[in-house]
PDB file of N, CA and C in Angstrom:
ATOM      1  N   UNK A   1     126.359 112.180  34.201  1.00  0.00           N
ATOM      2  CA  UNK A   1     126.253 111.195  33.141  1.00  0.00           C
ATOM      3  C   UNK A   1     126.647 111.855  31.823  1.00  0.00           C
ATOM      4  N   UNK A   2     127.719 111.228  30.937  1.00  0.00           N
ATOM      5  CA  UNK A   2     128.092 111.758  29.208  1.00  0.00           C
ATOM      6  C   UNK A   2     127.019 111.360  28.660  1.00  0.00           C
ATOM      7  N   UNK A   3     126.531 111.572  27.915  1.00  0.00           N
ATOM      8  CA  UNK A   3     126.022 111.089  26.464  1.00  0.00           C
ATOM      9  C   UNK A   3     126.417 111.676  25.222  1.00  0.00           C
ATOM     10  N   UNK A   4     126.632 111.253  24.415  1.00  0.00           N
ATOM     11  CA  UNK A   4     126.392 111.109  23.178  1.00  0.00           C
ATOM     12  C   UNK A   4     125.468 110.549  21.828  1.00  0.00           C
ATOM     13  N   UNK A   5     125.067 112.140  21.648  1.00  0.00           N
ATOM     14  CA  UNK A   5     124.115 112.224  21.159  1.00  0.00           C
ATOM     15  C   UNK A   5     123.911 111.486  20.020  1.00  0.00           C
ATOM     16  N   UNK A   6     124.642 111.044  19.027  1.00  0.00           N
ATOM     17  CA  UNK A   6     124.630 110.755  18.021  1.00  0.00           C
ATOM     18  C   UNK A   6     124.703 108.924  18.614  1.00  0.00           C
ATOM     19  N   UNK A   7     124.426 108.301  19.409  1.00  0.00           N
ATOM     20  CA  UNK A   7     124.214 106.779  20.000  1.00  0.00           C
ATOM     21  C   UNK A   7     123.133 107.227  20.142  1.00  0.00           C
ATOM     22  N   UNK A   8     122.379 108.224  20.787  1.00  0.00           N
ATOM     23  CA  UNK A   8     120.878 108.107  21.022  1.00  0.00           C
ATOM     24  C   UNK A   8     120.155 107.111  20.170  1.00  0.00           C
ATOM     25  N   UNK A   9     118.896 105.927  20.281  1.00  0.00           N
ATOM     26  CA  UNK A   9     117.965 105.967  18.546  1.00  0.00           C
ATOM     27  C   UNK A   9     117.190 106.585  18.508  1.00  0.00           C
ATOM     28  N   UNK A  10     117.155 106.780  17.301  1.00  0.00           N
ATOM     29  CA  UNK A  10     116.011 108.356  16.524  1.00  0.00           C
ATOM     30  C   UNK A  10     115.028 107.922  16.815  1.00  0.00           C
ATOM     31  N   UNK A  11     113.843 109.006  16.575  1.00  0.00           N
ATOM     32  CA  UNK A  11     112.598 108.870  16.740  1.00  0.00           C
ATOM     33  C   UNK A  11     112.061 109.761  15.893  1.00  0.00           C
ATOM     34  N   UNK A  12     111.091 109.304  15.355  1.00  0.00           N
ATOM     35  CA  UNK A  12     110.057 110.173  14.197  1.00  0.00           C
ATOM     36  C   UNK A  12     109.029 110.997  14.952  1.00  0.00           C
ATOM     37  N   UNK A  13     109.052 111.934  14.898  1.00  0.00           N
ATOM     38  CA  UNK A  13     108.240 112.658  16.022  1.00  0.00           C
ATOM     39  C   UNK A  13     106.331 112.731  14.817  1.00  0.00           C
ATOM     40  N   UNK A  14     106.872 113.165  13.684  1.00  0.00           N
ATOM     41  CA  UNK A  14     106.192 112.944  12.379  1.00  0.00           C
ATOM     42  C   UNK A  14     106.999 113.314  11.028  1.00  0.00           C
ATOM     43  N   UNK A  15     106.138 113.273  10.040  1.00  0.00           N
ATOM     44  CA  UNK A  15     107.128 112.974   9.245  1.00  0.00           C
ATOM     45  C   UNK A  15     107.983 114.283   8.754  1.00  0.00           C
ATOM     46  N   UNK A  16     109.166 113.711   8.672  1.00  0.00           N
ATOM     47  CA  UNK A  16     110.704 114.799   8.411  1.00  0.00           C
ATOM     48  C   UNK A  16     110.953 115.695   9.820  1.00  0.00           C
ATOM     49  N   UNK A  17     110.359 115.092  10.924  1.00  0.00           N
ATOM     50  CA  UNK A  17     111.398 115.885  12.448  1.00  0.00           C
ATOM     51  C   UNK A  17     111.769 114.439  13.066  1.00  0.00           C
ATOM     52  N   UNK A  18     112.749 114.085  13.072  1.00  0.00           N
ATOM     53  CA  UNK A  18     113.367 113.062  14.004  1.00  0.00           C
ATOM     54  C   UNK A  18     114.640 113.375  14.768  1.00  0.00           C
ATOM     55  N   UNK A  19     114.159 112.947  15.809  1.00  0.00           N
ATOM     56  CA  UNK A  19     114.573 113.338  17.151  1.00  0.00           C
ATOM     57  C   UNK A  19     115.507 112.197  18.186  1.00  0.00           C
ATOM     58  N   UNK A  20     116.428 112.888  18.506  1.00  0.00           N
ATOM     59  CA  UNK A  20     117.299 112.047  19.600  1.00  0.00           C
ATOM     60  C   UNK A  20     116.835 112.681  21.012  1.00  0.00           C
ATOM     61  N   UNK A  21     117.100 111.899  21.925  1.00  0.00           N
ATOM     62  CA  UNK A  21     115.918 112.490  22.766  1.00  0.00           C
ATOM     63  C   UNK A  21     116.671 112.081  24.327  1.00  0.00           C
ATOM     64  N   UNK A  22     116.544 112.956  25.126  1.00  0.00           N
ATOM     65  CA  UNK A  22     117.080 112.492  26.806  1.00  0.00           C
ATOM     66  C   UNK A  22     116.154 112.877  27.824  1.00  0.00           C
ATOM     67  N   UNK A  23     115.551 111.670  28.435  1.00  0.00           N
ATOM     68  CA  UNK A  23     114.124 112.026  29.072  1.00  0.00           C
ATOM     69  C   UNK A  23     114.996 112.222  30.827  1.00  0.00           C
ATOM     70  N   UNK A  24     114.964 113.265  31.484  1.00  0.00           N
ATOM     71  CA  UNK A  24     115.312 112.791  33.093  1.00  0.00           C
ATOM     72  C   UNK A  24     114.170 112.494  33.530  1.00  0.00           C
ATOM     73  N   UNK A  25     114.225 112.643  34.932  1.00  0.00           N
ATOM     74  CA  UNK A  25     113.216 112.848  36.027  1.00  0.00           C
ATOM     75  C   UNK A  25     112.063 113.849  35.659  1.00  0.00           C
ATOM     76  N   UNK A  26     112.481 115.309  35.286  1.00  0.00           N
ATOM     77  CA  UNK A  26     111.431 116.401  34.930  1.00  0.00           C
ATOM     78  C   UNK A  26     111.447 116.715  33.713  1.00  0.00           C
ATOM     79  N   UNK A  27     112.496 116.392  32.942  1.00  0.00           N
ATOM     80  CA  UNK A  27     112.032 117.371  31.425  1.00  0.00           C
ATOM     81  C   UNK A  27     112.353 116.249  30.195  1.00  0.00           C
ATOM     82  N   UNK A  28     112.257 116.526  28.996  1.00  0.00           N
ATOM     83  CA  UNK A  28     112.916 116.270  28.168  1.00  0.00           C
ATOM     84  C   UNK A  28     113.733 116.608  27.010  1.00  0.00           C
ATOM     85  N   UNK A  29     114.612 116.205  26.390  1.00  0.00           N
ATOM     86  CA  UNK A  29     115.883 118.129  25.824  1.00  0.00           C
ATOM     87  C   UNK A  29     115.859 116.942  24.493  1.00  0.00           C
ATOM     88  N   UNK A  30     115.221 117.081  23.291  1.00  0.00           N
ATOM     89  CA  UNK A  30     115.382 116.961  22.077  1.00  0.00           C
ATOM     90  C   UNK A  30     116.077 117.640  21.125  1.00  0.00           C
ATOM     91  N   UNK A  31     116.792 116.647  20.257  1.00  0.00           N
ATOM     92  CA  UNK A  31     117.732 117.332  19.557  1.00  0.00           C
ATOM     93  C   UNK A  31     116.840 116.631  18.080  1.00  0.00           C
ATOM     94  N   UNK A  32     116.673 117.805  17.247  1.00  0.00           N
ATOM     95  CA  UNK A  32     115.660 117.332  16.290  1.00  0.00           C
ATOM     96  C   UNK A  32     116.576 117.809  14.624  1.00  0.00           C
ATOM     97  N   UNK A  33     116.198 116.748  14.021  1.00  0.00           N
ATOM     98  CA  UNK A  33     116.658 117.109  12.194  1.00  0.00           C
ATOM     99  C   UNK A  33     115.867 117.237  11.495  1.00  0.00           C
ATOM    100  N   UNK A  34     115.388 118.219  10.672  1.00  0.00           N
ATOM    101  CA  UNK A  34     113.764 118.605  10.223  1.00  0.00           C
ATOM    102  C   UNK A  34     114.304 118.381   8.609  1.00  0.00           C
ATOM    103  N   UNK A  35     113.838 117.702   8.191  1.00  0.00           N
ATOM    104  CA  UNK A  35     114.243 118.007   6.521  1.00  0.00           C
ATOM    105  C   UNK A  35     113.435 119.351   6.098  1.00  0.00           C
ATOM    106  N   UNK A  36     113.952 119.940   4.568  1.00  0.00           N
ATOM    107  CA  UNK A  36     113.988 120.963   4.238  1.00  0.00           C
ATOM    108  C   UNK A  36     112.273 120.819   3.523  1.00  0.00           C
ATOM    109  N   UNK A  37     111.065 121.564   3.911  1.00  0.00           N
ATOM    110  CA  UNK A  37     109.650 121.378   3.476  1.00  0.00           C
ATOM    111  C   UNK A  37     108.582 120.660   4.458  1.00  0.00           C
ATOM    112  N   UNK A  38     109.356 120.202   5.579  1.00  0.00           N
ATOM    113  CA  UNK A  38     108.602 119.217   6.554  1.00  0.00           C
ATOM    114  C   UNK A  38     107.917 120.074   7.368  1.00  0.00           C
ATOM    115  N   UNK A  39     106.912 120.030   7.729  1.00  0.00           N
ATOM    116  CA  UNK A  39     105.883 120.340   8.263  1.00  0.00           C
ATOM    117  C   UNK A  39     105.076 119.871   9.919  1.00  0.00           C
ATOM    118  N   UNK A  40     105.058 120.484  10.781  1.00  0.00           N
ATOM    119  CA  UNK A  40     104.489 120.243  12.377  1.00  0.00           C
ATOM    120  C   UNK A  40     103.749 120.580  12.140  1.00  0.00           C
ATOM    121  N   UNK A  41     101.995 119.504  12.252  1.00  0.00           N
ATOM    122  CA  UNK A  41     101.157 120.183  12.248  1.00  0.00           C
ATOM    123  C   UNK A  41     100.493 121.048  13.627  1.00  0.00           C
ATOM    124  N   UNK A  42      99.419 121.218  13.637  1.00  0.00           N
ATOM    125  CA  UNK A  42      99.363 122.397  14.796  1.00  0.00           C
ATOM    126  C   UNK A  42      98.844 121.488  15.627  1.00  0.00           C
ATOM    127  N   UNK A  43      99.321 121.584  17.001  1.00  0.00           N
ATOM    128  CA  UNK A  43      99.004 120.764  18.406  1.00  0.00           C
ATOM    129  C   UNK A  43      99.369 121.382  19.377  1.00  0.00           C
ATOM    130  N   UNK A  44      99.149 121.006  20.350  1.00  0.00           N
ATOM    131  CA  UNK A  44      99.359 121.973  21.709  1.00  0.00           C
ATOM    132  C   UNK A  44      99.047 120.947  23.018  1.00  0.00           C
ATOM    133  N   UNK A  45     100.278 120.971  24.099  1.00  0.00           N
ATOM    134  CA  UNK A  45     100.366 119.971  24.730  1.00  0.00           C
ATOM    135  C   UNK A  45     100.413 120.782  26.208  1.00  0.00           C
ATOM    136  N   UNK A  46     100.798 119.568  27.830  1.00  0.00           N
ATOM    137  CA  UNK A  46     100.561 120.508  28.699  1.00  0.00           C
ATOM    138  C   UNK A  46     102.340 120.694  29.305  1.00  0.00           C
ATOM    139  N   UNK A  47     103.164 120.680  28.095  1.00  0.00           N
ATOM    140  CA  UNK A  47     104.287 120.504  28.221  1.00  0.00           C
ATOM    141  C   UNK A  47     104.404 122.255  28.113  1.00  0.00           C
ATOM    142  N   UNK A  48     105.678 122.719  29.003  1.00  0.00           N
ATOM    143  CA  UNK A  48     106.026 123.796  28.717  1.00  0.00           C
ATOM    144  C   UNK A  48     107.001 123.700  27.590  1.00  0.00           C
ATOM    145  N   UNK A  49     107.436 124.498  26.821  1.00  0.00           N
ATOM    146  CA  UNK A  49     108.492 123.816  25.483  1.00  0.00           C
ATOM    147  C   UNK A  49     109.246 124.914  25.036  1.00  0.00           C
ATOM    148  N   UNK A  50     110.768 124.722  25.231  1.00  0.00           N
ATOM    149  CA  UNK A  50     111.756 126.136  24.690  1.00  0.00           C
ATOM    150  C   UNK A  50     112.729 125.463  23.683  1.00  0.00           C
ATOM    151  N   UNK A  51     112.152 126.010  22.486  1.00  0.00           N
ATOM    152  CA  UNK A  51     112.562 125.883  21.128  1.00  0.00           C
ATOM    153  C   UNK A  51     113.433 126.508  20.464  1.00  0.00           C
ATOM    154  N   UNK A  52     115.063 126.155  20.330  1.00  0.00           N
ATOM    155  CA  UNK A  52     115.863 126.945  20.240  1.00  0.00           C
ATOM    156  C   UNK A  52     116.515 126.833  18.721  1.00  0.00           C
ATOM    157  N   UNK A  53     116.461 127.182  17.650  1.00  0.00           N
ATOM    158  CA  UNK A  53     116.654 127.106  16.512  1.00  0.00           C
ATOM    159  C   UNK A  53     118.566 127.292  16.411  1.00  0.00           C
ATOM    160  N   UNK A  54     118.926 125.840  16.182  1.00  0.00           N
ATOM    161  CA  UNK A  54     120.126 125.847  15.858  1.00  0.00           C
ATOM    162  C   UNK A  54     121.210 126.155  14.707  1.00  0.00           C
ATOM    163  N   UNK A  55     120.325 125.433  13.106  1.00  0.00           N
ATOM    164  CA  UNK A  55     120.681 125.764  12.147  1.00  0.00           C
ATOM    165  C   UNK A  55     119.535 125.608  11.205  1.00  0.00           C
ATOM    166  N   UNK A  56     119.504 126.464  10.037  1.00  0.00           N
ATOM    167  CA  UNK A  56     118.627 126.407   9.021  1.00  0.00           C
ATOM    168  C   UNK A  56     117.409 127.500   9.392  1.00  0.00           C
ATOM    169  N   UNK A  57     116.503 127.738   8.426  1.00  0.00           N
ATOM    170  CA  UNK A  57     115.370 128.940   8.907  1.00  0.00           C
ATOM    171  C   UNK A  57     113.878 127.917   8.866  1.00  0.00           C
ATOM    172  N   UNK A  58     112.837 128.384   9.664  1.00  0.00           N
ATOM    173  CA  UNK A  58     112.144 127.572  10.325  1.00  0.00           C
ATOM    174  C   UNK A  58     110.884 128.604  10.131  1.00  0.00           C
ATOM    175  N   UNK A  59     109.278 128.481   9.843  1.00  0.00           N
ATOM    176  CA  UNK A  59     108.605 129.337  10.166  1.00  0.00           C
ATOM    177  C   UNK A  59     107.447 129.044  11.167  1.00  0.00           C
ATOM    178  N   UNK A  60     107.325 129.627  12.199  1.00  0.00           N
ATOM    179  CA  UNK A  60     106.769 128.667  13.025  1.00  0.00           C
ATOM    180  C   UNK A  60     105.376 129.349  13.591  1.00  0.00           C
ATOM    181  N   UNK A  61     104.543 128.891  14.043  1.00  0.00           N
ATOM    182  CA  UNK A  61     103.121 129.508  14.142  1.00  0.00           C
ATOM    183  C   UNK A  61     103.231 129.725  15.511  1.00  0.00           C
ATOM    184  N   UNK A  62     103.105 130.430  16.653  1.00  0.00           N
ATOM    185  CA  UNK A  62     102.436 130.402  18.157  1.00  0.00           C
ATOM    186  C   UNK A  62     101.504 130.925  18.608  1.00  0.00           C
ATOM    187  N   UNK A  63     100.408 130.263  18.244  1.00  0.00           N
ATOM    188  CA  UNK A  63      99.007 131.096  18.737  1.00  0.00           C
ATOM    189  C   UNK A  63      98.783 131.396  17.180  1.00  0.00           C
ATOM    190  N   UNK A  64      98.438 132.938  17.536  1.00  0.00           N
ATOM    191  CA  UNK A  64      97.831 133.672  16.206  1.00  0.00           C
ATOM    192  C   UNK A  64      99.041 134.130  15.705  1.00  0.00           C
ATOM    193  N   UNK A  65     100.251 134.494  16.096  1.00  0.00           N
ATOM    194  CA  UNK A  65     101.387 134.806  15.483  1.00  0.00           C
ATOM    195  C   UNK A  65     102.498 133.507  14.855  1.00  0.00           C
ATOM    196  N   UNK A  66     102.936 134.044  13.549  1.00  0.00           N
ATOM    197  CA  UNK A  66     104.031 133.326  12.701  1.00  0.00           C
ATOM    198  C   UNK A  66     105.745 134.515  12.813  1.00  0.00           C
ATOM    199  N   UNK A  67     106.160 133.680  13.160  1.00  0.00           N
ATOM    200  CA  UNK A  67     107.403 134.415  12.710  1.00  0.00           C
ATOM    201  C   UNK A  67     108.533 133.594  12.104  1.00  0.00           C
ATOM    202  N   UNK A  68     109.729 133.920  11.514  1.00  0.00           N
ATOM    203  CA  UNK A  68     110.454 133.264  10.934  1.00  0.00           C
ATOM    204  C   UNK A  68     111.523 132.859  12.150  1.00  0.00           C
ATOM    205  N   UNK A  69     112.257 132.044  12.165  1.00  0.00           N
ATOM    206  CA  UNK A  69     113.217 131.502  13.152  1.00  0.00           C
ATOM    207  C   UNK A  69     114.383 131.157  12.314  1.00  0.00           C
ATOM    208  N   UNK A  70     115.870 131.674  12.695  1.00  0.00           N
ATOM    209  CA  UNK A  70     117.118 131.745  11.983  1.00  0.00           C
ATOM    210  C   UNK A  70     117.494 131.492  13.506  1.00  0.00           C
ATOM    211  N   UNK A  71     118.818 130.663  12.957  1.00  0.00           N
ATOM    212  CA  UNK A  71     120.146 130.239  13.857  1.00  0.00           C
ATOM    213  C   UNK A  71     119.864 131.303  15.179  1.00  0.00           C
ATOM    214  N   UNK A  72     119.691 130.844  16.626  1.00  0.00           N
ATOM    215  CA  UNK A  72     120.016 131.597  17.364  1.00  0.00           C
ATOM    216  C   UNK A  72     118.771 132.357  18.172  1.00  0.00           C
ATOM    217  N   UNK A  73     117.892 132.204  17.326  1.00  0.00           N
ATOM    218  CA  UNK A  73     116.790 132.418  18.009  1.00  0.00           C
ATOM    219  C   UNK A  73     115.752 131.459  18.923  1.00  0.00           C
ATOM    220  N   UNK A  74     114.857 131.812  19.920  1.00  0.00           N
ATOM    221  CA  UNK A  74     114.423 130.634  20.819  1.00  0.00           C
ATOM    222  C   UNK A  74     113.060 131.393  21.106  1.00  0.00           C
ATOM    223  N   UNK A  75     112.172 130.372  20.800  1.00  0.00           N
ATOM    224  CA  UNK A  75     110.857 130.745  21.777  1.00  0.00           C
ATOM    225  C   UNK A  75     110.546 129.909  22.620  1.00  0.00           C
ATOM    226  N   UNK A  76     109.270 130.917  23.543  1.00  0.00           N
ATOM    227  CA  UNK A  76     109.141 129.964  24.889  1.00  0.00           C
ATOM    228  C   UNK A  76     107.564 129.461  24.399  1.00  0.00           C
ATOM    229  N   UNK A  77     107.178 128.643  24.644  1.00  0.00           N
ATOM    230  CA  UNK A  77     106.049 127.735  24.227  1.00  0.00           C
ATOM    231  C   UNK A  77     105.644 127.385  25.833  1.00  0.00           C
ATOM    232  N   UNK A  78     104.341 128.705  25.967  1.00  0.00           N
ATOM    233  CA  UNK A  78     103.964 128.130  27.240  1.00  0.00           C
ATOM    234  C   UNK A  78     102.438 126.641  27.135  1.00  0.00           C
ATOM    235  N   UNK A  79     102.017 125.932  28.115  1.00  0.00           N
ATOM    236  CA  UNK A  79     101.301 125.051  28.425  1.00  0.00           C
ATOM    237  C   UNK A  79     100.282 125.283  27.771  1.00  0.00           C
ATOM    238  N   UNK A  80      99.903 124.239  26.805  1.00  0.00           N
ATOM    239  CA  UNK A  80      98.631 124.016  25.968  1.00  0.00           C
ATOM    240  C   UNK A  80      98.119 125.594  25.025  1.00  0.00           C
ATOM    241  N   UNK A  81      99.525 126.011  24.345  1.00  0.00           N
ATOM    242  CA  UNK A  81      99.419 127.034  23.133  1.00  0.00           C
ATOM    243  C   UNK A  81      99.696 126.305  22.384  1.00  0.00           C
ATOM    244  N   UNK A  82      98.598 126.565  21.238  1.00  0.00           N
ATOM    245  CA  UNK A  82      98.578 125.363  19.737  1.00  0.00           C
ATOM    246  C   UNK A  82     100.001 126.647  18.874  1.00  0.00           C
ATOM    247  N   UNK A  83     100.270 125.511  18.446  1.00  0.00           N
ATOM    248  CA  UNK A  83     101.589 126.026  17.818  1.00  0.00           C
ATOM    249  C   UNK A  83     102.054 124.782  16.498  1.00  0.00           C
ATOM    250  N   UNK A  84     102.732 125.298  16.000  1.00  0.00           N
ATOM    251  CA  UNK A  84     102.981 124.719  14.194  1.00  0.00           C
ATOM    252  C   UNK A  84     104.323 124.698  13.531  1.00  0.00           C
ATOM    253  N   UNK A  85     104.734 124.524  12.135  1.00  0.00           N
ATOM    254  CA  UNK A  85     105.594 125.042  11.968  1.00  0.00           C
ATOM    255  C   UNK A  85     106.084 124.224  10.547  1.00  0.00           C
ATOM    256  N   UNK A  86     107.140 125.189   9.838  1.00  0.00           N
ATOM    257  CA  UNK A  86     107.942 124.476   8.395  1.00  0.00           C
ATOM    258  C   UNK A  86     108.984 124.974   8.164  1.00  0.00           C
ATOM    259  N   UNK A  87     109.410 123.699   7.712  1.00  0.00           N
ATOM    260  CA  UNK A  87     110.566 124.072   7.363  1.00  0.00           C
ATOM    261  C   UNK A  87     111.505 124.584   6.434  1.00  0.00           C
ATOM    262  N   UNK A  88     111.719 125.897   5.950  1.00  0.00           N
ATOM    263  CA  UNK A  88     111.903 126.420   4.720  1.00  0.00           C
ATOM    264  C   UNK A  88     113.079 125.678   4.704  1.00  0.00           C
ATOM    265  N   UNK A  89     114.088 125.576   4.955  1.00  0.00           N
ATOM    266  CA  UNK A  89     115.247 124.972   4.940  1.00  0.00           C
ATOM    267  C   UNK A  89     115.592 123.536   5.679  1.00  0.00           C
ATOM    268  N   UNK A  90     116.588 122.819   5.625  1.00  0.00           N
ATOM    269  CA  UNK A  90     117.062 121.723   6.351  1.00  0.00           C
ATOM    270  C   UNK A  90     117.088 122.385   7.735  1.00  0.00           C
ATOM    271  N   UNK A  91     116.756 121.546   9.211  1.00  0.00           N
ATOM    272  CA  UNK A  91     116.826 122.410  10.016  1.00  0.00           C
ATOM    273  C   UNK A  91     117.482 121.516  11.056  1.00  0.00           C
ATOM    274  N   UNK A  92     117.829 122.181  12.235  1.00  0.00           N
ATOM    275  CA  UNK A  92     118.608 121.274  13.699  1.00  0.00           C
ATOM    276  C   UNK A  92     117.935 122.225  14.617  1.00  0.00           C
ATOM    277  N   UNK A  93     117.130 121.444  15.694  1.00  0.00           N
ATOM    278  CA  UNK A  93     116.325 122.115  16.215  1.00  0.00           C
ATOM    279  C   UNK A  93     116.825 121.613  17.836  1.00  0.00           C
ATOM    280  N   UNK A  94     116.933 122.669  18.740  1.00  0.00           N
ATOM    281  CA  UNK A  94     117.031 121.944  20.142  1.00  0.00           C
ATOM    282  C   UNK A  94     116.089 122.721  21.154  1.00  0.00           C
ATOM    283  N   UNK A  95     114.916 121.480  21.212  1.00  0.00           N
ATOM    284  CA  UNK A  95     113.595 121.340  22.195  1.00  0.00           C
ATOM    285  C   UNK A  95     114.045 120.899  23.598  1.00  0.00           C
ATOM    286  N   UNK A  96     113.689 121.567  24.215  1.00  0.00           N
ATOM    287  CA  UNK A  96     113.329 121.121  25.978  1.00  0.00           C
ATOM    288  C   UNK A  96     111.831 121.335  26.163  1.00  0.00           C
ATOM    289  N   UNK A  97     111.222 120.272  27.445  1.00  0.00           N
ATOM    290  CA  UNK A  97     110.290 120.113  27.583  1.00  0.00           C
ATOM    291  C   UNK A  97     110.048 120.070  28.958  1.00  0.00           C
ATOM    292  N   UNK A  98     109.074 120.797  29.927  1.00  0.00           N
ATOM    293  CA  UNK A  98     108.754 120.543  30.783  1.00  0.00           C
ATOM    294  C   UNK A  98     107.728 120.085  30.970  1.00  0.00           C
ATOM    295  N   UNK A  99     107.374 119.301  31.902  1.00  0.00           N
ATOM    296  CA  UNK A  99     107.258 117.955  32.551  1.00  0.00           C
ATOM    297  C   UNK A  99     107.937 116.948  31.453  1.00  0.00           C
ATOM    298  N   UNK A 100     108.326 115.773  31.494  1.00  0.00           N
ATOM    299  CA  UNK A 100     109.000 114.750  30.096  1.00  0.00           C
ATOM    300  C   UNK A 100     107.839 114.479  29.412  1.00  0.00           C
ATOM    301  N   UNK A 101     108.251 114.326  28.610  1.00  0.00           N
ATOM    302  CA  UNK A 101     106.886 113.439  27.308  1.00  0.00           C
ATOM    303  C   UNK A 101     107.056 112.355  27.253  1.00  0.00           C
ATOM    304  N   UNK A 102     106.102 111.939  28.137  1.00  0.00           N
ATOM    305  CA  UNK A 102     106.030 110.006  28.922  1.00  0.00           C
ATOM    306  C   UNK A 102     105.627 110.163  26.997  1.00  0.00           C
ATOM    307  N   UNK A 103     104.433 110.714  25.810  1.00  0.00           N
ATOM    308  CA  UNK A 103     104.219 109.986  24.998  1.00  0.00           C
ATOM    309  C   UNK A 103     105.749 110.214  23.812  1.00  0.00           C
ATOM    310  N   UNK A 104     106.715 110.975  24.019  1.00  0.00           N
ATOM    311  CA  UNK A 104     108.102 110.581  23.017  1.00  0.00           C
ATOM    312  C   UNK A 104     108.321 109.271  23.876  1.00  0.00           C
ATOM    313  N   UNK A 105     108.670 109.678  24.975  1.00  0.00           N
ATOM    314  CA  UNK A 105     109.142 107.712  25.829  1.00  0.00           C
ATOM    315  C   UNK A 105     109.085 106.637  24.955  1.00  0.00           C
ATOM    316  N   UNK A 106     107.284 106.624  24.977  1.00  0.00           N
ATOM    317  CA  UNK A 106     106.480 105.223  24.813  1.00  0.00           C
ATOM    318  C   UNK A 106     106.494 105.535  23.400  1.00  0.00           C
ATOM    319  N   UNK A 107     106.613 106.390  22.853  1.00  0.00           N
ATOM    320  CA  UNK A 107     106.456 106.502  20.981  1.00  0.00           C
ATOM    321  C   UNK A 107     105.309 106.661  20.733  1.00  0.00           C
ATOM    322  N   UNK A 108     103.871 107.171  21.200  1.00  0.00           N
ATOM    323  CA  UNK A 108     102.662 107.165  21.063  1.00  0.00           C
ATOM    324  C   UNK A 108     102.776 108.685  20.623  1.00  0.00           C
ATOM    325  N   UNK A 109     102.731 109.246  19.920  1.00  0.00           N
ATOM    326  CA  UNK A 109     103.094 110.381  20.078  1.00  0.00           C
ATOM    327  C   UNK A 109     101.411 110.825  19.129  1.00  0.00           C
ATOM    328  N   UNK A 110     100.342 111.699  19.006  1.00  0.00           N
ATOM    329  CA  UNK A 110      99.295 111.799  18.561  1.00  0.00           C
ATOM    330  C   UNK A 110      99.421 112.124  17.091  1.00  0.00           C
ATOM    331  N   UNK A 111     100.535 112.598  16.770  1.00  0.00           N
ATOM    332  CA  UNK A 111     100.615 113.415  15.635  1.00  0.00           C
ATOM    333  C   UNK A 111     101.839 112.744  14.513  1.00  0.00           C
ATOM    334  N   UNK A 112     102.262 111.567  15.426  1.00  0.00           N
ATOM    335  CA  UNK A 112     103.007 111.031  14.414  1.00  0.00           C
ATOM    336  C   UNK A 112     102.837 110.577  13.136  1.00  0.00           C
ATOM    337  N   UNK A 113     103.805 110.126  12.285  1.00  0.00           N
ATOM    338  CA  UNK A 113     103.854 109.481  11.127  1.00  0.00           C
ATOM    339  C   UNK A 113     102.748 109.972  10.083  1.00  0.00           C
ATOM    340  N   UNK A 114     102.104 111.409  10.153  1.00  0.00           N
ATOM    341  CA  UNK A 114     101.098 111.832   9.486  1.00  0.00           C
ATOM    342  C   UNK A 114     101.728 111.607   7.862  1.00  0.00           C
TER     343      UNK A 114
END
């Protein structure tokens, strides 16, 4: 199957990360636009999650550790680690998710629209 990403419709994951989003059978692979100051607050799901920083610098919390994230770098976000994050810059973020996030699907998402 093609897609094109830019037909996806967005989704506000919360406020300033919105996300185009492709759910299969097992995962889900988000392509996210973070405006520059936007903020994830800290949550932790039973999703496994590999966070691959595309463009812009990102500072992101995992656990008890913060580190900065530039173009090119990726962490692995294992199952139910509270994790965070901001955005020093404009950012393009590409999330995969294991098992899918039935709540991006349905848009219920806990932490939205804060």
């Amino acid at each position: 199957m093609k897609i094109n990403i830019p037909d996806l419709a967005p989704f506000e994951i919360t406020r300033g990360f919105t996300a185009r989003m492709i759910h299969t059978d097992n995962m889900t692979i988000a392509f996210v636009d973070v405006e520059a100051g936007a903020e994830l607050p800290e949550h932790a799901h039973i999703h496994e999650q590999v966070t691959n920083l595309l463009e812009g610098e990102f500072e992101f919390v995992l656990g008890d550790q913060t580190m900065l994230l530039t173009p090119g770098l990726t962490v692995v976000i294992p199952s139910n680690v509270p994790h965070s994050g901001r955005a020093l810059t404009a950012c393009r973020i590409l999330d995969v998710f294991q098992p899918v996030r039935e709540d991006f699907r349905r848009g219920d998402v806990a932490y939205a629209r804060r």
